[in-house]
Protein backbone atom coordinates (compact mmCIF):
# COMPACT_ATOMS: atom_id res chain seq x y z
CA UNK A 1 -55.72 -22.02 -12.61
CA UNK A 2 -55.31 -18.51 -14.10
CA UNK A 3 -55.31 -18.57 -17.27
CA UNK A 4 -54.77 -14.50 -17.63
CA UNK A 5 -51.62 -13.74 -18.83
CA UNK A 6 -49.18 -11.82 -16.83
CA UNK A 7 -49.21 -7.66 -16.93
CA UNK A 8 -45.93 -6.74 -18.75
CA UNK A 9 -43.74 -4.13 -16.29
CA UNK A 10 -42.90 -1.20 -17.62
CA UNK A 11 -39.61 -0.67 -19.11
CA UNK A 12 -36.48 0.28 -16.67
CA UNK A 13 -33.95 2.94 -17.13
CA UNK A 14 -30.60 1.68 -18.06
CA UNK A 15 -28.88 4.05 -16.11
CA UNK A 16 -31.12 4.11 -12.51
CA UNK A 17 -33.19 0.63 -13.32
CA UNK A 18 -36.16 2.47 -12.55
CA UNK A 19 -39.35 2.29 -14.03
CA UNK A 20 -39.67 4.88 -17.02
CA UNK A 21 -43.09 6.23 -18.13
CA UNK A 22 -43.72 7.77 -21.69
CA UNK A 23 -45.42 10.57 -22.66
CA UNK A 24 -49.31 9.70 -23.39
CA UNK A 25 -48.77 9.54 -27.69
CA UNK A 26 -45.22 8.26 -27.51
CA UNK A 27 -44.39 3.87 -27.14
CA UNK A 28 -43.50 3.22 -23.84
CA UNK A 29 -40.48 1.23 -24.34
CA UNK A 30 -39.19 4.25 -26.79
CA UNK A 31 -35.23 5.00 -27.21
CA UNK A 32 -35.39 8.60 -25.25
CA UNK A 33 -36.91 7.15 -22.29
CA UNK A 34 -34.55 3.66 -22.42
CA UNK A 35 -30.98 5.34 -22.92
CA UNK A 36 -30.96 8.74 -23.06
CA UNK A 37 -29.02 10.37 -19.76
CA UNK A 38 -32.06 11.56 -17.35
CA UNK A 39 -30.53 15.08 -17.70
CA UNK A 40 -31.15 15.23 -21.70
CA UNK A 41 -34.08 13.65 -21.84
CA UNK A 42 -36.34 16.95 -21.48
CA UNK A 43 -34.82 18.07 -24.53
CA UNK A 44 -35.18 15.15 -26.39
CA UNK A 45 -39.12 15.09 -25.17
CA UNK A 46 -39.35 18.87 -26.34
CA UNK A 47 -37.94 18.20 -29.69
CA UNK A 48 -40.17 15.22 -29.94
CA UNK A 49 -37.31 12.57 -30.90
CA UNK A 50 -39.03 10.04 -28.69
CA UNK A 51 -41.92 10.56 -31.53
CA UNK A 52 -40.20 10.60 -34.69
CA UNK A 53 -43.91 10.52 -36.68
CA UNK A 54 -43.55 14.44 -37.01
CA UNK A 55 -39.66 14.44 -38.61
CA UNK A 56 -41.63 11.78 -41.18
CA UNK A 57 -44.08 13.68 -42.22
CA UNK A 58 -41.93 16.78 -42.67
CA UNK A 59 -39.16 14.52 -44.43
CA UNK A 60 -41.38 13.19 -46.96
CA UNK A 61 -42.37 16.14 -48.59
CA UNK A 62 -39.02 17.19 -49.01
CA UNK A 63 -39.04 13.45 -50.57
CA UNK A 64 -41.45 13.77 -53.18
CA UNK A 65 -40.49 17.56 -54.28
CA UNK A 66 -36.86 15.90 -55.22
CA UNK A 67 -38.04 13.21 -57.14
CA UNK A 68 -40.46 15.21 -58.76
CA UNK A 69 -37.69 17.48 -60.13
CA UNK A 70 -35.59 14.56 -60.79
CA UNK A 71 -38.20 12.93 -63.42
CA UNK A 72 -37.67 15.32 -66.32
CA UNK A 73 -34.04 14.98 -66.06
CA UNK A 74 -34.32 11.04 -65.65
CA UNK A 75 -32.26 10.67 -62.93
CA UNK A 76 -32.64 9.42 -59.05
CA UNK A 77 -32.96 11.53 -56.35
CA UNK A 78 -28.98 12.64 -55.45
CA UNK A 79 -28.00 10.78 -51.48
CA UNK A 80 -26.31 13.62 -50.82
CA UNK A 81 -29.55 15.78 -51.04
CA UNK A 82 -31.29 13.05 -49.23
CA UNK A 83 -29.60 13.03 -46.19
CA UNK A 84 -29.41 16.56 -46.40
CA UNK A 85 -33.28 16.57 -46.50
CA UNK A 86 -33.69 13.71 -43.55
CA UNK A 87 -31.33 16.16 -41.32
CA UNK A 88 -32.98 19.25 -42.09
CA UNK A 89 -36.45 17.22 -41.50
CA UNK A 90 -35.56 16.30 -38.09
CA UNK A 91 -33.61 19.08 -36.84
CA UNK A 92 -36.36 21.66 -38.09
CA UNK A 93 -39.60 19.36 -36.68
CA UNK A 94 -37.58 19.44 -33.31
CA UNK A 95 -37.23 23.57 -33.27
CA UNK A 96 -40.84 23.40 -34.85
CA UNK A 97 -42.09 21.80 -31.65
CA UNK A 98 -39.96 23.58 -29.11
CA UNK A 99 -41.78 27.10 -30.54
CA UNK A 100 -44.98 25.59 -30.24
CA UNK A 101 -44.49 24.32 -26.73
CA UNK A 102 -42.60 27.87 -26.01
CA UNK A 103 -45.96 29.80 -27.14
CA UNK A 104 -48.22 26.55 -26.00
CA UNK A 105 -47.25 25.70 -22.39
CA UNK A 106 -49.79 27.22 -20.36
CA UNK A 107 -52.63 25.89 -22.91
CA UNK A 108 -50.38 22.66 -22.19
CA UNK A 109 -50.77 22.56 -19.04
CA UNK A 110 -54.27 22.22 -18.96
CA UNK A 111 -54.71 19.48 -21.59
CA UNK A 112 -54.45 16.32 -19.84
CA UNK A 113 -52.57 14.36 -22.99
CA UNK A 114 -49.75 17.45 -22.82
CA UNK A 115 -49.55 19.02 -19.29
CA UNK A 116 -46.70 16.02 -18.93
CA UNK A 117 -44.37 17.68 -21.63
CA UNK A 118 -41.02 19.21 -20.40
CA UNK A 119 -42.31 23.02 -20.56
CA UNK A 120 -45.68 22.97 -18.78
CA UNK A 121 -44.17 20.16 -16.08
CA UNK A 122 -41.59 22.59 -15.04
CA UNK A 123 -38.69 19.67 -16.46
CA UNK A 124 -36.81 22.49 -18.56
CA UNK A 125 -37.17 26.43 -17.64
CA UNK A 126 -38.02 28.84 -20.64
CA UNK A 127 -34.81 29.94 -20.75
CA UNK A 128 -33.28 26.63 -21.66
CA UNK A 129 -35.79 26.20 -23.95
CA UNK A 130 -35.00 29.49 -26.14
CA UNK A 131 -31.71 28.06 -26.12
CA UNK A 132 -32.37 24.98 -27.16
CA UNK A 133 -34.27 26.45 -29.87
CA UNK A 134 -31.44 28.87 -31.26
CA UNK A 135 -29.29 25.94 -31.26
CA UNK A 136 -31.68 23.78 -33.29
CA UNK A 137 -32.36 26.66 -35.87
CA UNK A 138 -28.29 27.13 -36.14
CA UNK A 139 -28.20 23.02 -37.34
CA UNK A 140 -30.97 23.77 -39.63
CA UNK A 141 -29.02 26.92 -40.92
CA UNK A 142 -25.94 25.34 -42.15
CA UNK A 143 -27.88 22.53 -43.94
CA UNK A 144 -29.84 24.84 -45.54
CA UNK A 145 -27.21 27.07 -46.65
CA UNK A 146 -25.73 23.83 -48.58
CA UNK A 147 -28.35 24.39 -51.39
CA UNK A 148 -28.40 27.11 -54.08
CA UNK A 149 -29.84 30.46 -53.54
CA UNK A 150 -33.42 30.29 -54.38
CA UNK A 151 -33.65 27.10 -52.53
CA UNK A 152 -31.79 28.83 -49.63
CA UNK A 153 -34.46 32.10 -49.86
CA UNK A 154 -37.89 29.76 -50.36
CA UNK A 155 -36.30 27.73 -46.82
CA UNK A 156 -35.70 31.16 -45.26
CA UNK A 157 -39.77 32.03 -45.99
CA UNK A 158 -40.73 29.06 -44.46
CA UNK A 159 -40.24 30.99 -41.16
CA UNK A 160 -42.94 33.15 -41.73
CA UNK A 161 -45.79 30.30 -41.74
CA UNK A 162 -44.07 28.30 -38.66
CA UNK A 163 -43.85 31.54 -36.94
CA UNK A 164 -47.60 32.23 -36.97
CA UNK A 165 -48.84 28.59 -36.69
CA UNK A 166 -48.86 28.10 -32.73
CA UNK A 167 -51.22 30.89 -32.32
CA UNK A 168 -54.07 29.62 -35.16
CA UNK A 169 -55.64 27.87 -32.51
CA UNK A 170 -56.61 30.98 -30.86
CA UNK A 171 -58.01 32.72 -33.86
CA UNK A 172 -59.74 30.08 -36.12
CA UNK A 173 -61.10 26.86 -36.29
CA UNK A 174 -58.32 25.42 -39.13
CA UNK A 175 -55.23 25.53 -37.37
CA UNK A 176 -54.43 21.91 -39.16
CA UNK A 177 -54.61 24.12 -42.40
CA UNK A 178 -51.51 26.42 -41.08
CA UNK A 179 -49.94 23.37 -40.33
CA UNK A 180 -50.17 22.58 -43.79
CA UNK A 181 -49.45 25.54 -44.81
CA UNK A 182 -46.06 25.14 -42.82
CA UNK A 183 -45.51 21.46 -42.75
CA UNK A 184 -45.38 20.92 -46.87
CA UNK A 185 -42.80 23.64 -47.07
CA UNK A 186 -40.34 21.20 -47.67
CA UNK A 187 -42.38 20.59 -51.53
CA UNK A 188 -41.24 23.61 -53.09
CA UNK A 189 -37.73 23.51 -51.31
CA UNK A 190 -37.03 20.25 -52.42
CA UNK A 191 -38.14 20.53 -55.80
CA UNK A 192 -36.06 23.94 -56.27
CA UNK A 193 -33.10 22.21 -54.69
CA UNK A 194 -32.34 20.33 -57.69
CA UNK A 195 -34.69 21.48 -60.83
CA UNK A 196 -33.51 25.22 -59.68
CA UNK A 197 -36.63 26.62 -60.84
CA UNK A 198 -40.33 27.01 -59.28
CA UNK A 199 -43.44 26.02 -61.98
CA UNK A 200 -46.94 24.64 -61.64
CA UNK A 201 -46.15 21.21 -60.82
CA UNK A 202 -44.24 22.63 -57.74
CA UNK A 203 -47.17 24.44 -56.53
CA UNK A 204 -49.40 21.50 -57.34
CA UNK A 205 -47.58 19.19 -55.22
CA UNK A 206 -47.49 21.68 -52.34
CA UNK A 207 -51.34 21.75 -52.34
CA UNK A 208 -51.18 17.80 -52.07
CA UNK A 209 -49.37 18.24 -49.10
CA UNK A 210 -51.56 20.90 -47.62
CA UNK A 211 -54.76 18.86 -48.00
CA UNK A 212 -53.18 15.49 -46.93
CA UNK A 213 -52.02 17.55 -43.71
CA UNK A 214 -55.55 18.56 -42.96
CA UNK A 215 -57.15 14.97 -43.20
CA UNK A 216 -54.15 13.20 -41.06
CA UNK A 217 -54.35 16.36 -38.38
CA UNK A 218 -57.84 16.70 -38.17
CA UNK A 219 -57.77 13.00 -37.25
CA UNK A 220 -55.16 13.68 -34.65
CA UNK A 221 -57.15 16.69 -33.15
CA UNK A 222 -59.59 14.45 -32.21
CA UNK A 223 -57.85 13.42 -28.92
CA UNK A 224 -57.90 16.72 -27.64
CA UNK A 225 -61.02 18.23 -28.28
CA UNK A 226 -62.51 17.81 -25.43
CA UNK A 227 -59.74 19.27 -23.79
CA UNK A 228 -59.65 21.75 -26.55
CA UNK A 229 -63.02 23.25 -25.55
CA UNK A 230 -62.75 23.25 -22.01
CA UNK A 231 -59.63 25.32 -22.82
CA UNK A 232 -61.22 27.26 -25.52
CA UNK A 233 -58.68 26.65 -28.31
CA UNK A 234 -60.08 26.02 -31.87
CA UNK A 235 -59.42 23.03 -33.99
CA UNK A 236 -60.74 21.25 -37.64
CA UNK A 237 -61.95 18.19 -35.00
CA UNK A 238 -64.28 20.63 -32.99
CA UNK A 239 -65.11 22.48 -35.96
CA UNK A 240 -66.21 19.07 -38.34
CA UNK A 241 -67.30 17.25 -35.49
CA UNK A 242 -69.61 13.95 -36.80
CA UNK A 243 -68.75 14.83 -40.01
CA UNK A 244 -65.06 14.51 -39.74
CA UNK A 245 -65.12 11.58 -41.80
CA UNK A 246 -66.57 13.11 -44.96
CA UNK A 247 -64.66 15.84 -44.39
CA UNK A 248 -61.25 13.96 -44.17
CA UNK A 249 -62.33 11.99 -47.43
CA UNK A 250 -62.63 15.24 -49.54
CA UNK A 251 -59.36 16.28 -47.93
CA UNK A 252 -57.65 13.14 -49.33
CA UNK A 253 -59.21 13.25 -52.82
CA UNK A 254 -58.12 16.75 -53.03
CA UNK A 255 -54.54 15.62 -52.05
CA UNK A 256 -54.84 12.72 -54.27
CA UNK A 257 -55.95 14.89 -57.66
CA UNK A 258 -53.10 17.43 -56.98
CA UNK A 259 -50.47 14.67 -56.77
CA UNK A 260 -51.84 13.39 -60.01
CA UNK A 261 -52.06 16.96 -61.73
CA UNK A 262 -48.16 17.24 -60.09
CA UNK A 263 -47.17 13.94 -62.34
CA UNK A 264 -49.01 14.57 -65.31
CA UNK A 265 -47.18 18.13 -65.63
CA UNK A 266 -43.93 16.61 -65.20
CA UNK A 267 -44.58 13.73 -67.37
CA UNK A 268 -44.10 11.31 -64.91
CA UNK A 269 -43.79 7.49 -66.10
CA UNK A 270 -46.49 4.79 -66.29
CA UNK A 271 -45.38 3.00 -62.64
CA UNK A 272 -46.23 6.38 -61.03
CA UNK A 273 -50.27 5.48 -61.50
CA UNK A 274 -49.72 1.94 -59.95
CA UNK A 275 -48.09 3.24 -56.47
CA UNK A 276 -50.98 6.40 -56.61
CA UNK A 277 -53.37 4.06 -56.20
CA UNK A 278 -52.18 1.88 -53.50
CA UNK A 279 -51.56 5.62 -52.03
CA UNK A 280 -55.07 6.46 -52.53
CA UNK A 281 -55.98 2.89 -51.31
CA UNK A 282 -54.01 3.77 -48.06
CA UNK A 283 -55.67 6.70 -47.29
CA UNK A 284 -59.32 5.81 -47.77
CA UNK A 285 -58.90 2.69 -45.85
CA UNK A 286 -57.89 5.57 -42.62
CA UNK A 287 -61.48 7.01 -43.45
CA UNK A 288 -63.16 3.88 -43.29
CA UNK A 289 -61.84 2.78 -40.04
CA UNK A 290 -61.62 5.96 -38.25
CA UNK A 291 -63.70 6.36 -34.97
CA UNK A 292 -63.53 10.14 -33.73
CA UNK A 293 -64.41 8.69 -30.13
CA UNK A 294 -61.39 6.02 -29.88
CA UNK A 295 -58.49 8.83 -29.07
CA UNK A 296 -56.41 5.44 -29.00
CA UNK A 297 -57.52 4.98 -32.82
CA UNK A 298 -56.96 8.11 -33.93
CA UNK A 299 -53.52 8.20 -32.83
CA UNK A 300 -52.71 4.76 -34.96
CA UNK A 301 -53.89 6.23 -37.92
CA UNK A 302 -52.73 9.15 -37.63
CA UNK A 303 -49.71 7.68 -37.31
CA UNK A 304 -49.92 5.55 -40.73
CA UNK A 305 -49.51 8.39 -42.61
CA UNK A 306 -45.70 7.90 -42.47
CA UNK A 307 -46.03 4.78 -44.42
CA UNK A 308 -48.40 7.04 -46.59
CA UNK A 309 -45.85 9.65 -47.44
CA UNK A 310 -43.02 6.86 -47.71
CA UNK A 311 -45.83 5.27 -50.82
CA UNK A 312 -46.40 8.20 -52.57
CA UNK A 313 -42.51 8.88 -52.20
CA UNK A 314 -41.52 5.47 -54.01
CA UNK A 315 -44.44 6.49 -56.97
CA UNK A 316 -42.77 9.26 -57.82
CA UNK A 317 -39.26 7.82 -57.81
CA UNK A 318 -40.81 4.87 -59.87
CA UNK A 319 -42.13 7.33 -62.18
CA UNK A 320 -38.32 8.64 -63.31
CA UNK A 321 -38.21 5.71 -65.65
């Protein structure tokens, strides 16, 4: 008898009933693939909506620079300025990866885990694309333009860093550091949003950000890098090599000491230790299980740093009171 269980068939569209296949770092059975109409689904793919991980990470910095301001003026993050943020998150992550693919695609093309995307594949001309783009950008516009003015002119600035990110690779070995750079933006606007003032605490929080951003890229770089020099783009992963793992530890404990110098100068309350340490507890158990030559492995913990960024959200918002 054989005892092997049976291969699981892919997923069908609901439209065709044909077999649907998902990019190589998104679930194969995800919603973009399933239900979307075969025409939009390019555009989906290029805004990354069938991986939501990216909208996460930028959301939760937006998160933690809200409840941060909220603390001295004991009161919960608004909704309103929530949804606002989740919105904003989204629609900017998805214009943020349309520009990269825009400047990326022939590099794309050559890396085995992205020459499938919509851009390199031929599934959406460049044309489209800019469009797409503008449109994307216009949504992020009018939320941001729901804030007051300083928030409105620090969100404007944020431009400048996602404008120059794509092309890091090219020049240095720390393009996960621009991403940083770029990707924790959302710190300072969400803190100004609703303290209406920039101070230390702001700036400490955005350097949190930047360092986490470094340890959970770098471990996402390492699926490419073999690619990556063959191609001859730069990355942390080639750079740190074997010693990616202390490397991504001191990134951590840097993140983790400017998240605690961010609560102690806004007085945050006792429960805020408690949930830092199960975030610090998080984040050195992705160390101690990372394997730099399991791309697979990489990509799962890479991908827990959404539950990361969801803990250190809930410390600060326990910290109010």
């Amino acid at each position: 008898m054989n005892n092997l269980p049976e291969e699981t068939p892919p997923p069908k569209d609901a439209a065709t009933n044909a077999p649907v296949h998902a990019p190589a770092d998104a679930a194969i059975d995800n919603w973009v693939a399933r239900y979307l109409p075969r025409s939009a689904r390019p555009y989906a793919e290029l805004a990354r909506f069938d991986r939501p991980i990216g909208g996460w990470l930028l959301f939760w910095p937006c998160l933690w620079g809200l409840s941060l301001a909220a603390g001295p003026q004991n009161i919960y993050p608004p909704l309103e300025l929530i949804c606002l943020f989740f919105i904003g998150a989204f629609v900017m992550r998805g214009a943020g990866c349309t520009f990269n693919d825009l400047a990326d695609r022939e590099i794309d093309a050559q890396v085995a885990r992205t020459a499938g995307r919509p851009l390199p594949s031929g599934r959406i001309s460049v044309t489209h694309a800019w469009v797409f783009l503008i449109a994307q950008a216009l949504v992020g516009l009018i939320v941001l333009l729901q804030f007051n003015a300083l928030t409105i002119l620090i969100g404007l600035a944020a431009l400048v860093p996602v404008a120059i990110y794509p092309f890091m690779k090219r020049i240095t070995y720390w393009p996960q550091l621009f991403l940083g750079i770029a990707f924790n933006w959302g710190a300072l606007v969400g803190y100004t949003s609703l303290a209406g003032h920039i101070d230390p605490a702001a700036f400490a929080l955005y350097a949190a950000g930047i360092f986490w951003t470094l340890g959970y890229d770098t471990i996402y770089a390492h699926q490419d890098r073999e690619d990556d020099a063959l191609v001859g783009v730069k990355s942390s992963a080639l750079k740190l090599g074997r010693k990616t793992a202390p490397a991504v530890l001191l990134f951590y404990v840097a993140a983790l000491a400017c998240l605690a110098i961010a609560g102690f100068l806004s007085d945050v309350r006792v429960l805020f230790w408690p949930g830092l340490v199960i975030a610090a507890w998080h984040l050195l158990m992705q160390v101690y299980q990372l394997d730099i030559d399991d791309p697979a492995q990489c990509l799962r913990i890479f991908r827990r740093n959404r539950d990361t960024g969801f803990i250190i959200a809930s410390a600060y918002i326990l910290g109010i009171f």
